[in-house]
N, C-alpha and C. Protein backbone atom coordinates (compact mmCIF):
# COMPACT_ATOMS: atom_id res chain seq x y z
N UNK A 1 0.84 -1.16 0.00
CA UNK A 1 0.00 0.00 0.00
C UNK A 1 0.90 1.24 0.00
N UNK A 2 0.41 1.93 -0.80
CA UNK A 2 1.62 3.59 -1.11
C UNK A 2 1.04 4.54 0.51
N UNK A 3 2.45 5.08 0.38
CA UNK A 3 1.76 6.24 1.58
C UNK A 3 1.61 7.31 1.16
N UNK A 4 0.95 7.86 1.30
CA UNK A 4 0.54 9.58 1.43
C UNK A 4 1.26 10.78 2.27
N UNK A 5 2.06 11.43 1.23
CA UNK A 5 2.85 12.02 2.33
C UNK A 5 1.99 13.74 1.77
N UNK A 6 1.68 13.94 3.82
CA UNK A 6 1.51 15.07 3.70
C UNK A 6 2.50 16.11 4.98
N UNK A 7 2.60 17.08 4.02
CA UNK A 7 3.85 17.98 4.59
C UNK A 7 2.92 19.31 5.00
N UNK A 8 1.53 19.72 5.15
CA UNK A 8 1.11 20.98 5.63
C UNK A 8 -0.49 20.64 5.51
N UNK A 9 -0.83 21.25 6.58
CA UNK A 9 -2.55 21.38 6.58
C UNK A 9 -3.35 22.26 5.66
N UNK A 10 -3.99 21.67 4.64
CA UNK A 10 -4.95 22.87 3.99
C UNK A 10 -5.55 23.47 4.55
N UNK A 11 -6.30 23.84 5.66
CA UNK A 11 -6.99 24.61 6.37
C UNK A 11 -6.65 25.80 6.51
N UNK A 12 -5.31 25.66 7.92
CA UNK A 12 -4.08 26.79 8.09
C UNK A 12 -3.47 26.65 7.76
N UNK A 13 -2.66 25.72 6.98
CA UNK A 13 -1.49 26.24 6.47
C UNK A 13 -0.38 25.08 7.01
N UNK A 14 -0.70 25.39 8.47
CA UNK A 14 0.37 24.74 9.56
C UNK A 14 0.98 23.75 9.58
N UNK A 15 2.30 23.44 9.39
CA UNK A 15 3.65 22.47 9.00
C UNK A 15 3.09 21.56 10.12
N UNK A 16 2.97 21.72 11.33
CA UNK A 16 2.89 21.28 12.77
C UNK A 16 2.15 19.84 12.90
N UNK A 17 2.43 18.82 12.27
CA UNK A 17 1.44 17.81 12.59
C UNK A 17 1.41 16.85 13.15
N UNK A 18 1.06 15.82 13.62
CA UNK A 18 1.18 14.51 14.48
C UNK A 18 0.40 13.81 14.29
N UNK A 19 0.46 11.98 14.20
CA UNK A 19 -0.17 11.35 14.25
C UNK A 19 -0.66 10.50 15.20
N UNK A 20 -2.07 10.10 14.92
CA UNK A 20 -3.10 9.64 15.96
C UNK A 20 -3.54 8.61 15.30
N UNK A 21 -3.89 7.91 16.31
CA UNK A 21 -4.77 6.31 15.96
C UNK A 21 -6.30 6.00 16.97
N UNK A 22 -7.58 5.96 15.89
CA UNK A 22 -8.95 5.77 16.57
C UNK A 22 -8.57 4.54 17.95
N UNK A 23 -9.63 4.47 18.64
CA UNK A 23 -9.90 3.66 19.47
C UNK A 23 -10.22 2.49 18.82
N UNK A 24 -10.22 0.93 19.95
CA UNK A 24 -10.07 0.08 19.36
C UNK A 24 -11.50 -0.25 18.92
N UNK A 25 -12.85 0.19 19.13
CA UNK A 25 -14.11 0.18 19.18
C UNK A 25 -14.62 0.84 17.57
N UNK A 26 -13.65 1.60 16.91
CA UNK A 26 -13.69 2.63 16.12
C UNK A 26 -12.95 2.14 14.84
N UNK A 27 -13.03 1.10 14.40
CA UNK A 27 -12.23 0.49 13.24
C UNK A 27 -13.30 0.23 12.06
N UNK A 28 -12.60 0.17 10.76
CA UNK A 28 -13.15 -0.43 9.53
C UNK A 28 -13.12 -2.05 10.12
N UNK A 29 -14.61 -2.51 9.36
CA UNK A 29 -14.32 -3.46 8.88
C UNK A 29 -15.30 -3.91 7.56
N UNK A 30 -15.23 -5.13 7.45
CA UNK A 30 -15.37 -5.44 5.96
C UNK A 30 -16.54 -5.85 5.55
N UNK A 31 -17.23 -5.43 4.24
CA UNK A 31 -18.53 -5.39 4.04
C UNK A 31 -19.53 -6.76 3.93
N UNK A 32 -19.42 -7.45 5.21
CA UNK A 32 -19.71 -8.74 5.05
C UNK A 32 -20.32 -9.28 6.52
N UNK A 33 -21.24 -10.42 6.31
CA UNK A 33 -21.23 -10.00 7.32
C UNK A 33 -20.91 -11.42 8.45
N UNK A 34 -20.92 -11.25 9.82
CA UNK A 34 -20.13 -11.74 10.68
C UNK A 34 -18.62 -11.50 10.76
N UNK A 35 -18.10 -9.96 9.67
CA UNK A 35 -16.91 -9.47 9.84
C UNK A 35 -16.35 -9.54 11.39
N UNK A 36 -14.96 -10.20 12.10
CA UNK A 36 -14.97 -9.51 12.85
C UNK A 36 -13.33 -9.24 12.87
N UNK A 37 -12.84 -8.74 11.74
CA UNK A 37 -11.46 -8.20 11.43
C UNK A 37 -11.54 -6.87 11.19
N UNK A 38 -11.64 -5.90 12.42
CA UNK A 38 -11.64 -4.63 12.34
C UNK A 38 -9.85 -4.45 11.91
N UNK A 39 -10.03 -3.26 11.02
CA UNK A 39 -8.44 -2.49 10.37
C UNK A 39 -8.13 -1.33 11.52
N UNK A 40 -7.55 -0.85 11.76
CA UNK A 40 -7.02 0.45 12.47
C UNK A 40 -7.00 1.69 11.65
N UNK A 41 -7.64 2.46 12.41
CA UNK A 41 -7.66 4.11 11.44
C UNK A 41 -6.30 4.65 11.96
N UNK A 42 -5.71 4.98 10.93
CA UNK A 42 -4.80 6.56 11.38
C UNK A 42 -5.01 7.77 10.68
N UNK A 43 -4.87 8.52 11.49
CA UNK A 43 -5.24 9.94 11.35
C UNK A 43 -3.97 11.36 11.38
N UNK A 44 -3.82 12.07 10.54
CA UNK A 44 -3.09 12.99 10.45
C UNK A 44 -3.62 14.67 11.04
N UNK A 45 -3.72 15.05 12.07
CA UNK A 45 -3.87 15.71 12.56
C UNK A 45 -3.13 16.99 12.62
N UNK A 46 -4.16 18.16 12.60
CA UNK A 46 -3.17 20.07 12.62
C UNK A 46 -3.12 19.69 13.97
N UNK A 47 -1.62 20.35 14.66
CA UNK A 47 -1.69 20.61 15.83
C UNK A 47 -2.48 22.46 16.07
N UNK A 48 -2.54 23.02 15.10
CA UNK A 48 -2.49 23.92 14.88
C UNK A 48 -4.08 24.39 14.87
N UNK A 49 -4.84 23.91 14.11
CA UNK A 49 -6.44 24.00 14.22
C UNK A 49 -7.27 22.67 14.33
N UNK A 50 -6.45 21.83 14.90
CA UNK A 50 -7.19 20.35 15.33
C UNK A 50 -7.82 19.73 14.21
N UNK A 51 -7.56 20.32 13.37
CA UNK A 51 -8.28 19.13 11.56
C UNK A 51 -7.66 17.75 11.50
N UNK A 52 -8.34 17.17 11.37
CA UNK A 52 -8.13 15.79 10.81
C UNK A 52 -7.40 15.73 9.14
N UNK A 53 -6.30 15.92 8.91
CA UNK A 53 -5.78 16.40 7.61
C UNK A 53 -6.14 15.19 6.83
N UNK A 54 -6.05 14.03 7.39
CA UNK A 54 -6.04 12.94 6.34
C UNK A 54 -5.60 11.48 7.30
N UNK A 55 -6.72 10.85 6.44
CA UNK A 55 -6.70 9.44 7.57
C UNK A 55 -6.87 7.91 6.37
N UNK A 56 -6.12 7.25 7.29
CA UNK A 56 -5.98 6.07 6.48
C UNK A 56 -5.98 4.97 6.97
N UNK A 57 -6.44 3.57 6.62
CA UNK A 57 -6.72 2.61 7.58
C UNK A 57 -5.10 1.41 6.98
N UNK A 58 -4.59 1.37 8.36
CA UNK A 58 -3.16 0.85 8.20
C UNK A 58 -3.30 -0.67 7.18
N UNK A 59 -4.62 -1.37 7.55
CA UNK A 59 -4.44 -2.98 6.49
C UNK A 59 -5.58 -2.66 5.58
N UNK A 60 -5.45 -3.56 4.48
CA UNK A 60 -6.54 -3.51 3.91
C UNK A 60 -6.53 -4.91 3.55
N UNK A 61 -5.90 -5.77 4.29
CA UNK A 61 -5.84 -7.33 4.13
C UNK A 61 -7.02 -7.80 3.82
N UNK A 62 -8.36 -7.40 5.10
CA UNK A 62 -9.35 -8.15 5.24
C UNK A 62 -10.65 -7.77 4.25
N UNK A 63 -10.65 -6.33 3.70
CA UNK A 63 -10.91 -5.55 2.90
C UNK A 63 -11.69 -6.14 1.33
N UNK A 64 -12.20 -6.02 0.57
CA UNK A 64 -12.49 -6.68 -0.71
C UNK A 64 -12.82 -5.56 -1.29
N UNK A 65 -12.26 -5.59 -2.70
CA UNK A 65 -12.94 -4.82 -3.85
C UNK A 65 -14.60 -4.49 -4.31
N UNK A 66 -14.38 -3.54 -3.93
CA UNK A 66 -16.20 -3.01 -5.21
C UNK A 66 -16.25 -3.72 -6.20
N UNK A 67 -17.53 -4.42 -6.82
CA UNK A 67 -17.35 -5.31 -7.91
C UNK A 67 -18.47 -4.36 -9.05
């Protein structure tokens, strides 16, 4: 999976960022059902105006294509 590199917040502007990860209650999972392989969100966060710049779920192992 490619990463996404982001270097500044569209909002403000602000270089300042850090990353965060949802709770474990708070995951993707897969469009099926008796899924119980939740993925992990991460999240790119302004320290600067608290935006969520951009978030991405670390696997997409369990995941399936749109047909």
């Amino acid at each position: 999976m490619k990463r996404v590199k982001i270097t500044h917040c569209p909002y403000c502007g602000s270089e300042q960022l850090a990353v965060g990860y949802q709770t474990k209650d708070a995951a993707v999972f897969p469009d099926t059902r008796g899924g119980v392989f939740g993925e992990q969100i991460e999240h790119t966060v302004c320290l600067d105006c608290g935006s969520i710049v951009y978030s991405r779920v670390l696997s997409t192992e369990h995941l399936k294509p749109l047909k």
